[in-house]
N, C-alpha and C. Protein backbone atom coordinates (compact mmCIF):
# COMPACT_ATOMS: atom_id res chain seq x y z
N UNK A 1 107.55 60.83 242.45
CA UNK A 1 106.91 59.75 243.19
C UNK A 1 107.93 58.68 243.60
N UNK A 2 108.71 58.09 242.67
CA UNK A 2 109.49 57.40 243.05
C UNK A 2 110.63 57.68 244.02
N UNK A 3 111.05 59.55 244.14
CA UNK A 3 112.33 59.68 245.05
C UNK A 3 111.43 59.56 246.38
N UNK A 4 109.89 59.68 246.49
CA UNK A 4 109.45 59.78 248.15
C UNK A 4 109.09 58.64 248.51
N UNK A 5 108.90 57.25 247.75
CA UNK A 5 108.71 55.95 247.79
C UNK A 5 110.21 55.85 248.60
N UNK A 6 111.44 56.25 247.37
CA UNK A 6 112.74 55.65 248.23
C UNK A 6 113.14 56.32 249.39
N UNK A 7 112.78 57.38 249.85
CA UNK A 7 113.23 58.40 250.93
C UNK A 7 112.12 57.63 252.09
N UNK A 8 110.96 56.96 251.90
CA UNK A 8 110.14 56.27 252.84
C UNK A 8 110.88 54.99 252.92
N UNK A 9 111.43 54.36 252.16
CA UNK A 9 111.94 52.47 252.04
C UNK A 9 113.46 53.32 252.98
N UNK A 10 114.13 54.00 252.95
CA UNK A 10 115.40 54.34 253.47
C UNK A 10 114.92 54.57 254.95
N UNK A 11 114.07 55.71 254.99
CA UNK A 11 113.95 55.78 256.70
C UNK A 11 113.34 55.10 257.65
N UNK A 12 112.22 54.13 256.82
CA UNK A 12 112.24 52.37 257.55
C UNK A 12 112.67 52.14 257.65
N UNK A 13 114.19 51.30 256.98
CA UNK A 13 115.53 51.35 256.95
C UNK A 13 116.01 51.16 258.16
N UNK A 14 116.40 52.31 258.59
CA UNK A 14 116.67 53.36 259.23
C UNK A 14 116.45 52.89 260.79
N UNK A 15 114.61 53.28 260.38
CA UNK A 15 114.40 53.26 262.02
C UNK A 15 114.29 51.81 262.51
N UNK A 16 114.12 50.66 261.80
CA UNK A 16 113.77 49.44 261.64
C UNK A 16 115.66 49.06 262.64
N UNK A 17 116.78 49.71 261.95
CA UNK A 17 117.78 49.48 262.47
C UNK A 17 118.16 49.74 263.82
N UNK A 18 117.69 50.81 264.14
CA UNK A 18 117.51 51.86 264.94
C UNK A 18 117.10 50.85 266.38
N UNK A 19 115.75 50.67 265.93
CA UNK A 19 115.15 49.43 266.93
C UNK A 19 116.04 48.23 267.08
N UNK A 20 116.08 47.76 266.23
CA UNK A 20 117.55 46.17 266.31
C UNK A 20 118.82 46.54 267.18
N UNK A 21 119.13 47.27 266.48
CA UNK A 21 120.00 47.81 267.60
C UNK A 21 120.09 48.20 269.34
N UNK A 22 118.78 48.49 269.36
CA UNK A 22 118.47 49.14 270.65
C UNK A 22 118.04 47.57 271.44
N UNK A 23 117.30 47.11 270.63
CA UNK A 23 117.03 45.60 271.47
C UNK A 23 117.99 44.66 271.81
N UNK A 24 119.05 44.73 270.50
CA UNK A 24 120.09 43.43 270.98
C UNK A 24 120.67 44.34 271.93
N UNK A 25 121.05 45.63 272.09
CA UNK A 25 121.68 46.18 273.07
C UNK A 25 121.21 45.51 275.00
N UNK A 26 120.21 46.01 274.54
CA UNK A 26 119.17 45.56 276.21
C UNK A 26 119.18 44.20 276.49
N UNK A 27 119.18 43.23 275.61
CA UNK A 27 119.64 41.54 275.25
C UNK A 27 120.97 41.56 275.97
N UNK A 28 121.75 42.10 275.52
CA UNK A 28 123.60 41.85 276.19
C UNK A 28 123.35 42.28 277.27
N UNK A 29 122.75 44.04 277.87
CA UNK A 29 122.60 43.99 279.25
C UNK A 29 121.98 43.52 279.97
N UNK A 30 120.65 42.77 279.49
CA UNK A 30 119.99 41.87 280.51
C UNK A 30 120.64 40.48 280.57
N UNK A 31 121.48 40.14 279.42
CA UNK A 31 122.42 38.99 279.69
C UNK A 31 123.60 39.03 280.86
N UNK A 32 124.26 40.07 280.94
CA UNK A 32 125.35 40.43 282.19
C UNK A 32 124.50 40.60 283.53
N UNK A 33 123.36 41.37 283.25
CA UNK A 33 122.67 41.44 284.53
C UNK A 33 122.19 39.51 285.14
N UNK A 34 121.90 39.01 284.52
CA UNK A 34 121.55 37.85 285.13
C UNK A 34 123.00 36.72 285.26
N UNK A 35 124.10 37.17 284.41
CA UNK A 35 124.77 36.54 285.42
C UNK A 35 125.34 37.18 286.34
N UNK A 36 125.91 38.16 286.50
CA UNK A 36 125.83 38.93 287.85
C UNK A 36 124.95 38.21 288.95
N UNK A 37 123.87 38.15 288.40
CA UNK A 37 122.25 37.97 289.75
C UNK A 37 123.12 36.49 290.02
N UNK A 38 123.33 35.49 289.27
CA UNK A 38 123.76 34.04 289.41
C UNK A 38 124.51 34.27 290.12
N UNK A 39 125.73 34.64 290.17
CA UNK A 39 126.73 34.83 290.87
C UNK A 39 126.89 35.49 292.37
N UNK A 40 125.86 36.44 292.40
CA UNK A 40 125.39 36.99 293.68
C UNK A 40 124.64 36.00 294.38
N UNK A 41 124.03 35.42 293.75
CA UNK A 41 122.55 34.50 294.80
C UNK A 41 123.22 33.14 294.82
N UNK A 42 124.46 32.40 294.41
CA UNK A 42 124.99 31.12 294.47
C UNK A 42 125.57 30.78 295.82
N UNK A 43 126.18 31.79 296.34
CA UNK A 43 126.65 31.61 297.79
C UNK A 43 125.18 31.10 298.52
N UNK A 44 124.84 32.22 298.93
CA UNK A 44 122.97 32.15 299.72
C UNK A 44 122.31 30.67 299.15
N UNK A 45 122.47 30.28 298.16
CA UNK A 45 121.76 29.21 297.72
C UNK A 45 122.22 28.10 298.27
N UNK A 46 123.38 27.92 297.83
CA UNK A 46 124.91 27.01 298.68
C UNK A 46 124.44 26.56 300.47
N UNK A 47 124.20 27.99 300.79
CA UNK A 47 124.07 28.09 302.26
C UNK A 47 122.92 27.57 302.76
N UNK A 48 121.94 27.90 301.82
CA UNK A 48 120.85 27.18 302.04
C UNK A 48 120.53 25.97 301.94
N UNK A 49 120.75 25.18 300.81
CA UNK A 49 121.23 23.63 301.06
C UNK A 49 121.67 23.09 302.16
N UNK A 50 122.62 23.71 302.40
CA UNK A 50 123.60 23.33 303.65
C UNK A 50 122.45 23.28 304.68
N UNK A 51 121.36 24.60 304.83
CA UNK A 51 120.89 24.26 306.38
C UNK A 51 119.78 23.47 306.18
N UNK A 52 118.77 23.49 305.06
CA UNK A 52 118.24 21.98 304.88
C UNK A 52 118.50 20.99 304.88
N UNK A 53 119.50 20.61 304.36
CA UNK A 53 120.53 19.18 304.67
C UNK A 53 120.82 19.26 306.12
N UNK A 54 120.89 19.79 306.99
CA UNK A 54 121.18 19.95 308.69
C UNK A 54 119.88 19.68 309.16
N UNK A 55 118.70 20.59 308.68
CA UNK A 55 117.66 20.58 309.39
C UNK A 55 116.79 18.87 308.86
N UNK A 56 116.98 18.58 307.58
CA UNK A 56 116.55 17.29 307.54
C UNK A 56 117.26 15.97 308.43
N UNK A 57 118.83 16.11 308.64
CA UNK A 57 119.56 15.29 309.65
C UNK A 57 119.03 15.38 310.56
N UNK A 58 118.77 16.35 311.38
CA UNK A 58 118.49 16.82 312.57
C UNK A 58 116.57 16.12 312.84
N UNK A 59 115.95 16.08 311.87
CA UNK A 59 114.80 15.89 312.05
C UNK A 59 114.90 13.80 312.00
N UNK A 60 115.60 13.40 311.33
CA UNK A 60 116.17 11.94 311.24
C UNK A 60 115.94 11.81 312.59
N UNK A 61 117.05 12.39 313.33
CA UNK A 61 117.50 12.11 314.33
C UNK A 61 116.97 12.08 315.73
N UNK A 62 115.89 13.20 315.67
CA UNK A 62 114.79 12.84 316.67
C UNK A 62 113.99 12.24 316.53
N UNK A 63 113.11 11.57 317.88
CA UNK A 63 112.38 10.48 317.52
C UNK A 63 110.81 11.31 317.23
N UNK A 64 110.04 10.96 316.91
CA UNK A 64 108.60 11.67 316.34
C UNK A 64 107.90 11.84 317.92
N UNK A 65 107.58 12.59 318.33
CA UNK A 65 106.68 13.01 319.33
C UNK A 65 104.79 13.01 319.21
């Protein structure tokens, strides 16, 4: 009784690790994946400022119709 108690506490163990492992794994790649995404979408974002800041000047600047 007691070796199938410890052969059950070991392969919880086990699979309990099994899982931890597999999650912090997907954690680090969904961590690189989003800065990647940051780094991809910062230009476009940049750019976009830029043409709101134009299109709000631009709206200053005419008179209201």
């Amino acid at each position: 009784m007691l070796i199938v108690l410890l052969v059950v506490v070991v392969l919880a163990l086990v699979v309990l690790g099994v899982l931890a492992y597999g999650l912090l794994g997907a954690l680090g790649r969904l961590t690189r994946e989003m800065a990647a995404l940051q780094r991809d979408v910062a230009p476009v974002a940049a750019q976009l400022q830029q043409s709101l800041a134009a299109a709000a000047a631009t709206r200053q600047r005419t008179p209201d119709a």
